[in-house]
Structure formats: structure tokens, C-alpha cells
N, C-alpha and C. Protein backbone atom coordinates (compact mmCIF):
# COMPACT_ATOMS: atom_id res chain seq x y z
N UNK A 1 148.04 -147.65 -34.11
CA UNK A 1 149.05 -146.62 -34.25
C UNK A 1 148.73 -145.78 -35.48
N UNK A 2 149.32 -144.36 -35.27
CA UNK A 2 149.16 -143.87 -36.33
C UNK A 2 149.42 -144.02 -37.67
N UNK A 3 149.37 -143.71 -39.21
CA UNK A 3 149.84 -144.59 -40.14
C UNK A 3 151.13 -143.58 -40.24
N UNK A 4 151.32 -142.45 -39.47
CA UNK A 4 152.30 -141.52 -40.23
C UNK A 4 153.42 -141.92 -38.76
N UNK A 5 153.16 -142.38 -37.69
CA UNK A 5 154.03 -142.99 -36.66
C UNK A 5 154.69 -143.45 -36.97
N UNK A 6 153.72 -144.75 -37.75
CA UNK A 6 154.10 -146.32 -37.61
C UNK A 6 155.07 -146.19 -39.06
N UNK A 7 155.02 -144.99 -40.06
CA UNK A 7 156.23 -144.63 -41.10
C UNK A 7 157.50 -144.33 -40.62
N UNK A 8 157.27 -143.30 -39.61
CA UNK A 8 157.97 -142.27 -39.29
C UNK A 8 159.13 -143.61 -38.03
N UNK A 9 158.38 -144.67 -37.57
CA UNK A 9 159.18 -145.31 -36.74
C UNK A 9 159.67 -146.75 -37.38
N UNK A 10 159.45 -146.67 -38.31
CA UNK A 10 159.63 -148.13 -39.28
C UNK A 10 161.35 -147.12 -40.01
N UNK A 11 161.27 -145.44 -40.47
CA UNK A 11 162.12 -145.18 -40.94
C UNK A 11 162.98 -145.07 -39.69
N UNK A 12 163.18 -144.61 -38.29
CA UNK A 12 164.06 -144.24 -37.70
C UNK A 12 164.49 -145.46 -37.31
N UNK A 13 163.83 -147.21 -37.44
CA UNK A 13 164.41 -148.18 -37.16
C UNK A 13 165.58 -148.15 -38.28
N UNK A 14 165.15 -148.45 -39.56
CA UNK A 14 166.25 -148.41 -40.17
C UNK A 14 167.44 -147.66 -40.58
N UNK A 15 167.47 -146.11 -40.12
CA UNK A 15 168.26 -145.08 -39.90
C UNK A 15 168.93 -145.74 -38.92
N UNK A 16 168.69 -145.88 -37.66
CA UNK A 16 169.16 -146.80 -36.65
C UNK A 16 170.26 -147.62 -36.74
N UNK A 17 169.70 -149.16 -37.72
CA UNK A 17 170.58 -150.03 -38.27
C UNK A 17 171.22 -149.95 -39.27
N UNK A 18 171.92 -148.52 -39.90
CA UNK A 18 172.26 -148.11 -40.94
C UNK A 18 174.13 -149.08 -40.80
N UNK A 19 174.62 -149.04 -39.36
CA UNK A 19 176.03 -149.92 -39.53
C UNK A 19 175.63 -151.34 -38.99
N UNK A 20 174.58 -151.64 -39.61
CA UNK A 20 174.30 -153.07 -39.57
C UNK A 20 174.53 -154.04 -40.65
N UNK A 21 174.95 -155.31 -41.21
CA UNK A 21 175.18 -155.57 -42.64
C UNK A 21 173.64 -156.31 -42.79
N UNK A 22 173.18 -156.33 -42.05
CA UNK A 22 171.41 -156.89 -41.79
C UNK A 22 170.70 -156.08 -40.93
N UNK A 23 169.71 -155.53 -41.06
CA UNK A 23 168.78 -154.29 -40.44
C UNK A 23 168.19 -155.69 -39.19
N UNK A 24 168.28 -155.66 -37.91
CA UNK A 24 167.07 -155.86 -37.00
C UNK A 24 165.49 -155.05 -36.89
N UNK A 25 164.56 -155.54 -37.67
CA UNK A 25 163.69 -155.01 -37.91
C UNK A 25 162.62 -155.43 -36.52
N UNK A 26 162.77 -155.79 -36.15
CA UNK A 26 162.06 -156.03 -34.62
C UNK A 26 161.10 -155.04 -33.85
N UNK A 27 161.58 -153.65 -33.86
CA UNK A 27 161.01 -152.98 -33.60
C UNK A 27 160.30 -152.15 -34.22
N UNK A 28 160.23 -152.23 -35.59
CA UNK A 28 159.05 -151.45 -36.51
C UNK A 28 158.50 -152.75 -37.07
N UNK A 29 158.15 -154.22 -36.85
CA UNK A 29 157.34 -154.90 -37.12
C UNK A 29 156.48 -154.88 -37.15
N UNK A 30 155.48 -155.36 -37.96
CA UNK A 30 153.86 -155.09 -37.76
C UNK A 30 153.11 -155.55 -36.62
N UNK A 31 153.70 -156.51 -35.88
CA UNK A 31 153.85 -156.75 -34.30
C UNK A 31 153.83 -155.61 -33.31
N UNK A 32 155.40 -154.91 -33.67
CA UNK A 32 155.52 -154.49 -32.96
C UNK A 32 154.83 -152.73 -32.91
N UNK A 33 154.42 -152.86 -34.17
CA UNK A 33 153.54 -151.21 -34.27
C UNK A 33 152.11 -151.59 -34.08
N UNK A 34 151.92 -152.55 -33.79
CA UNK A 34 150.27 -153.00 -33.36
C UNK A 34 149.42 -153.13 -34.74
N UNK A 35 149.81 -153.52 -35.97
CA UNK A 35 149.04 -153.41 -37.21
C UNK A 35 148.93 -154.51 -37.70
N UNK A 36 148.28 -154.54 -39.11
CA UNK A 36 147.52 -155.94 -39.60
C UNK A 36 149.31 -156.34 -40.72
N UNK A 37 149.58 -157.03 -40.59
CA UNK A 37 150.79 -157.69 -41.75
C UNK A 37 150.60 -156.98 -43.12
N UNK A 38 149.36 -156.90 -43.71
CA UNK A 38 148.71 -156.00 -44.88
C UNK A 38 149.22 -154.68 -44.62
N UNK A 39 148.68 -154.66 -43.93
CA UNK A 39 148.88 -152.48 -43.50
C UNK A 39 150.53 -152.36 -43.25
N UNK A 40 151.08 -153.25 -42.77
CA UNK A 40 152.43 -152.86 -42.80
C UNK A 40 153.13 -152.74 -44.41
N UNK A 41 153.15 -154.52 -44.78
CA UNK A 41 153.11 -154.26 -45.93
C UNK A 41 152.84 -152.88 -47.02
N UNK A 42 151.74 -152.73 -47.06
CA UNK A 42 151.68 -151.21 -47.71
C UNK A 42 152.55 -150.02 -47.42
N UNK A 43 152.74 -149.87 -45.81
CA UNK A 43 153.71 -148.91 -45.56
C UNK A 43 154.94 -149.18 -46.28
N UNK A 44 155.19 -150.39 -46.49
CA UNK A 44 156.70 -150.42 -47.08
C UNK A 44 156.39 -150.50 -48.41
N UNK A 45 155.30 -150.96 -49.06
CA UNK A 45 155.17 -150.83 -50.48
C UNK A 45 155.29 -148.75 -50.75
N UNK A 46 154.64 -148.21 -49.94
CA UNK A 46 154.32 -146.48 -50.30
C UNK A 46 155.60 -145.98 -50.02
N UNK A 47 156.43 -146.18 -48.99
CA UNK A 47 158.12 -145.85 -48.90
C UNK A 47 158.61 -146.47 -50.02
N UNK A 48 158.45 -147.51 -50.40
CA UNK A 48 159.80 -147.72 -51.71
C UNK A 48 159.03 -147.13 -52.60
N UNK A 49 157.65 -146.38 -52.82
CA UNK A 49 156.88 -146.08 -53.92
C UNK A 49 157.73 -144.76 -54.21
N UNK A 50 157.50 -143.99 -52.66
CA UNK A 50 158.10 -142.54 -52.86
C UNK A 50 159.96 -141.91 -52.75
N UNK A 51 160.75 -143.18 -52.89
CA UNK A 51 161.87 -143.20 -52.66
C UNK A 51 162.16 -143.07 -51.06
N UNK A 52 161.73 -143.64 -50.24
CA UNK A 52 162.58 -143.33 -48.95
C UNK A 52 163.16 -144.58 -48.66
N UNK A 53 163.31 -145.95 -49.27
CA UNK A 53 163.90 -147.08 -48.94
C UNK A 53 164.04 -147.46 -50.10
N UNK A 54 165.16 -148.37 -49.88
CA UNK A 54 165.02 -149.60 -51.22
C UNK A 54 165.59 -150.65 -50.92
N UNK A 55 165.77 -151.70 -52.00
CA UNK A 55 166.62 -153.03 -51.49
C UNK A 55 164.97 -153.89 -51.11
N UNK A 56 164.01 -153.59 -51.04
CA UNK A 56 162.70 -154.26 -50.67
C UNK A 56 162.20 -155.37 -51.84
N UNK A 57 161.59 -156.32 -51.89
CA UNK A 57 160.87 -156.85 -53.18
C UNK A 57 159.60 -156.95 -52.21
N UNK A 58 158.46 -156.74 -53.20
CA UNK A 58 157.19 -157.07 -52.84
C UNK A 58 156.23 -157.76 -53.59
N UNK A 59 155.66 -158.69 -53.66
CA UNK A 59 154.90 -159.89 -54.46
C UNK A 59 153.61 -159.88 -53.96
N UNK A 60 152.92 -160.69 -54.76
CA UNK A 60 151.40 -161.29 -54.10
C UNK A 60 151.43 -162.11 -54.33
N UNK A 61 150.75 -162.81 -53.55
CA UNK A 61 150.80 -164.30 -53.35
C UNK A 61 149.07 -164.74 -54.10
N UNK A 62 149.15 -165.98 -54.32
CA UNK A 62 147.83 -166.71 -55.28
C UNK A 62 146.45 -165.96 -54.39
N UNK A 63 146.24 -165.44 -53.39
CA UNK A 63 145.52 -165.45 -52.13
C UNK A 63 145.37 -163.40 -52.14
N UNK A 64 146.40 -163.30 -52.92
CA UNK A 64 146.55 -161.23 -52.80
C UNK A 64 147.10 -160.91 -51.95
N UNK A 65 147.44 -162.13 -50.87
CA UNK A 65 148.21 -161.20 -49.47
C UNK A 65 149.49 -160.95 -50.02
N UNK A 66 149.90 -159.68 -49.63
CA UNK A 66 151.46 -159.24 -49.91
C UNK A 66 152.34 -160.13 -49.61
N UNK A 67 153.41 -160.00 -50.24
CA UNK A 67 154.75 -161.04 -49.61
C UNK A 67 155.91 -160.10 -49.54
N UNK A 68 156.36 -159.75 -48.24
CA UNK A 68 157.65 -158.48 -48.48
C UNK A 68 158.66 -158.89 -48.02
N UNK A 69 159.71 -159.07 -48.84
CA UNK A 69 161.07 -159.60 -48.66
C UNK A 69 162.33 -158.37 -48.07
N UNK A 70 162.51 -158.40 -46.87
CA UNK A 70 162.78 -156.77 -46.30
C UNK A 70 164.58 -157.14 -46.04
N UNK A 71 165.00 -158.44 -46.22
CA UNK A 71 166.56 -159.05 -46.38
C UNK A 71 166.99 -157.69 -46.72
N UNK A 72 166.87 -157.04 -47.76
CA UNK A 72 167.95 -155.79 -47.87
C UNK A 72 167.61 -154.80 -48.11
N UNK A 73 166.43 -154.06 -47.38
CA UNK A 73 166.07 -153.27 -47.08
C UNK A 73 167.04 -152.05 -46.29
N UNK A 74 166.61 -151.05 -46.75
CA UNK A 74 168.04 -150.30 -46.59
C UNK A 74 167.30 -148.52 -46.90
N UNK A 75 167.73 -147.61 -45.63
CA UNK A 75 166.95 -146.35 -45.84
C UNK A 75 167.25 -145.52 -47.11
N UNK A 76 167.15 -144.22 -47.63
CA UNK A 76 167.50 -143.92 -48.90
C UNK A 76 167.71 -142.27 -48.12
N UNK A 77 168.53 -141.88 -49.16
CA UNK A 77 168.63 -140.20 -48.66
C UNK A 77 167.72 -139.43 -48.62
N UNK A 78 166.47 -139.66 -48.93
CA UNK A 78 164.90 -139.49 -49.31
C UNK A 78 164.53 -139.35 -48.13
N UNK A 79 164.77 -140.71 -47.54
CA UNK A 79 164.24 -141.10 -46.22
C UNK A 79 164.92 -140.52 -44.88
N UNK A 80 166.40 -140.44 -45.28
CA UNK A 80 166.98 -139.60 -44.18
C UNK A 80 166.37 -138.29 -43.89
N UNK A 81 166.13 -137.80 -45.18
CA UNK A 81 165.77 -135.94 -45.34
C UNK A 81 164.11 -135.99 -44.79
N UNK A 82 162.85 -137.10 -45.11
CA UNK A 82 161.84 -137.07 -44.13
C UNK A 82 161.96 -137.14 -42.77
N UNK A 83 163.17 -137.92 -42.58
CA UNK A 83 162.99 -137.59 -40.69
C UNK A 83 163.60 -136.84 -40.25
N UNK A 84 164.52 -135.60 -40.89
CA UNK A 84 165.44 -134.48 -40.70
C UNK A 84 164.32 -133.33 -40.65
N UNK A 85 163.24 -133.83 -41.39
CA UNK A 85 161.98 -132.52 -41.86
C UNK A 85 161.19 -132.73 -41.08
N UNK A 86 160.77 -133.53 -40.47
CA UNK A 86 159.95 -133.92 -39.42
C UNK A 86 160.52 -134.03 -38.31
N UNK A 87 161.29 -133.18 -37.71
CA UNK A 87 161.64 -132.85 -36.60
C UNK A 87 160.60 -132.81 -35.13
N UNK A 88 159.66 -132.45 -35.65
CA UNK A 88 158.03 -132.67 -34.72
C UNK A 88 158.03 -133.96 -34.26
N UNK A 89 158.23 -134.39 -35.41
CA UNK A 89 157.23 -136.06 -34.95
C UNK A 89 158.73 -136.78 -34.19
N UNK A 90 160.37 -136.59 -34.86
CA UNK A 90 160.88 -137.03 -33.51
C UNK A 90 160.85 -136.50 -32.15
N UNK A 91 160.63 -135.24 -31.93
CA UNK A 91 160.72 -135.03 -30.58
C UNK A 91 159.61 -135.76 -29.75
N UNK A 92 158.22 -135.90 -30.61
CA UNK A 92 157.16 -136.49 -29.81
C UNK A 92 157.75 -138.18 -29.61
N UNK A 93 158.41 -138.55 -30.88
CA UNK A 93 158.89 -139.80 -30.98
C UNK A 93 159.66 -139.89 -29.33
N UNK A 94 161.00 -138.94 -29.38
CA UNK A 94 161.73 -139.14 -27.99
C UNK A 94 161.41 -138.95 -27.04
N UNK A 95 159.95 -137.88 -26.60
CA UNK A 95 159.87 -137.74 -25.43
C UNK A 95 158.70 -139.13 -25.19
N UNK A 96 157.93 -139.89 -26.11
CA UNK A 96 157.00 -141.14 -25.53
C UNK A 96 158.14 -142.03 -25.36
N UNK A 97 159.63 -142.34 -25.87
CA UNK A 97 160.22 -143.27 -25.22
C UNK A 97 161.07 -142.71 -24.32
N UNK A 98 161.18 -141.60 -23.97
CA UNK A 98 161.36 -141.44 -22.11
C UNK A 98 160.51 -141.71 -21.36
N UNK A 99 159.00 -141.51 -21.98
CA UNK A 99 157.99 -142.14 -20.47
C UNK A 99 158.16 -143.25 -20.46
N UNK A 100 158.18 -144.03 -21.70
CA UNK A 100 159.01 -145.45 -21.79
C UNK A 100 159.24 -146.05 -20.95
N UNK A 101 161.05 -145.61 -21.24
CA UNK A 101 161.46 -145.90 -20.40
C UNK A 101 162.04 -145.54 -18.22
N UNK A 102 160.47 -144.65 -18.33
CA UNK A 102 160.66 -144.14 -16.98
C UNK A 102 159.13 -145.20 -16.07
N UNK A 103 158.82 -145.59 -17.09
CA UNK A 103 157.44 -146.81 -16.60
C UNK A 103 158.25 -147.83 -16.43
């Protein structure tokens, strides 16, 4: 997946679960965006870098692999206003989950 997708759909998950008191992150998992646990990781390390989330902790472990604690992870008004500005990338976003869900 793309790396600006797999941002752009990791933020509209949590826009999503904004009246949630716990985000279901299920669908922007690194699973579920087809990526390495690392590469996700980073995506959420470069969003809390540039203000579009917070509530995240991120560690390394003895080994360097990231450790991301996403319990209260939570979008930021930062993050609302990137996917308000990127209006492009949702429409492409909504019209691949109408073929979606028309397969």
C-alpha cells in the first residue's frame, strides 16, 4: 500500500472512532494495510511527530523493534484538517470501498 494511503486510512480510522472511549483499530492495522509492523510503527511515530495524533507512546525494545502503545491514541485537529485538505485522496478512498463493497 501506499505510505500516504496507508496514513491517510490509519487517520480516517480514527476520525471514525472519534465516539468511541477505545478506538477499534482493526482496520488501519499493519495487517490490515498489508505492511511490515516497523513501517506501521513509523507511520504512527511521523503522525504524532507532525501533530496529527496523540495519546500514542512509542519505545524500542533491547532488539530496536518499535513498541507502540496505541491504548489512547486519539486524532488531533491537525489530523482532522489533513483529511479535510485531502479531499482527493478521500474520494479515491470512497469510491475503492464501493467497488468493495460491490465485489
Amino acid at each position: 500500500m501506499d505510505n500516504f494511503k496507508a496514513v491517510y486510512k490509519i487517520l480516517t480510522t480514527l476520525e471514525q472512532e472519534m465516539d468511541s472511549a477505545k478506538p477499534d483499530l482493526t482496520a488501519a492495522s499493519a495487517d490490515a494495510l498489508c505492511v511490515s509492523n516497523e513501517r506501521w510503527a513509523k507511520y504512527i511515530e511521523m503522525m504524532y511527530d507532525v501533530g496529527y495524533i496523540k495519546g500514542v507512546t512509542i519505545k524500542r525494545n533491547i532488539c530496536g523493534d518499535a513498541v507502540v502503545d496505541t491504548t489512547n491514541m486519539r486524532i488531533t485537529l491537525k489530523g482532522l484538517e489533513y483529511l479535510q485538505e485531502n479531499s482527493i485522496m478521500r474520494r479515491i478512498y470512497n469510491a475503492a470501498h464501493s467497488i468493495a463493497e460491490i465485489i
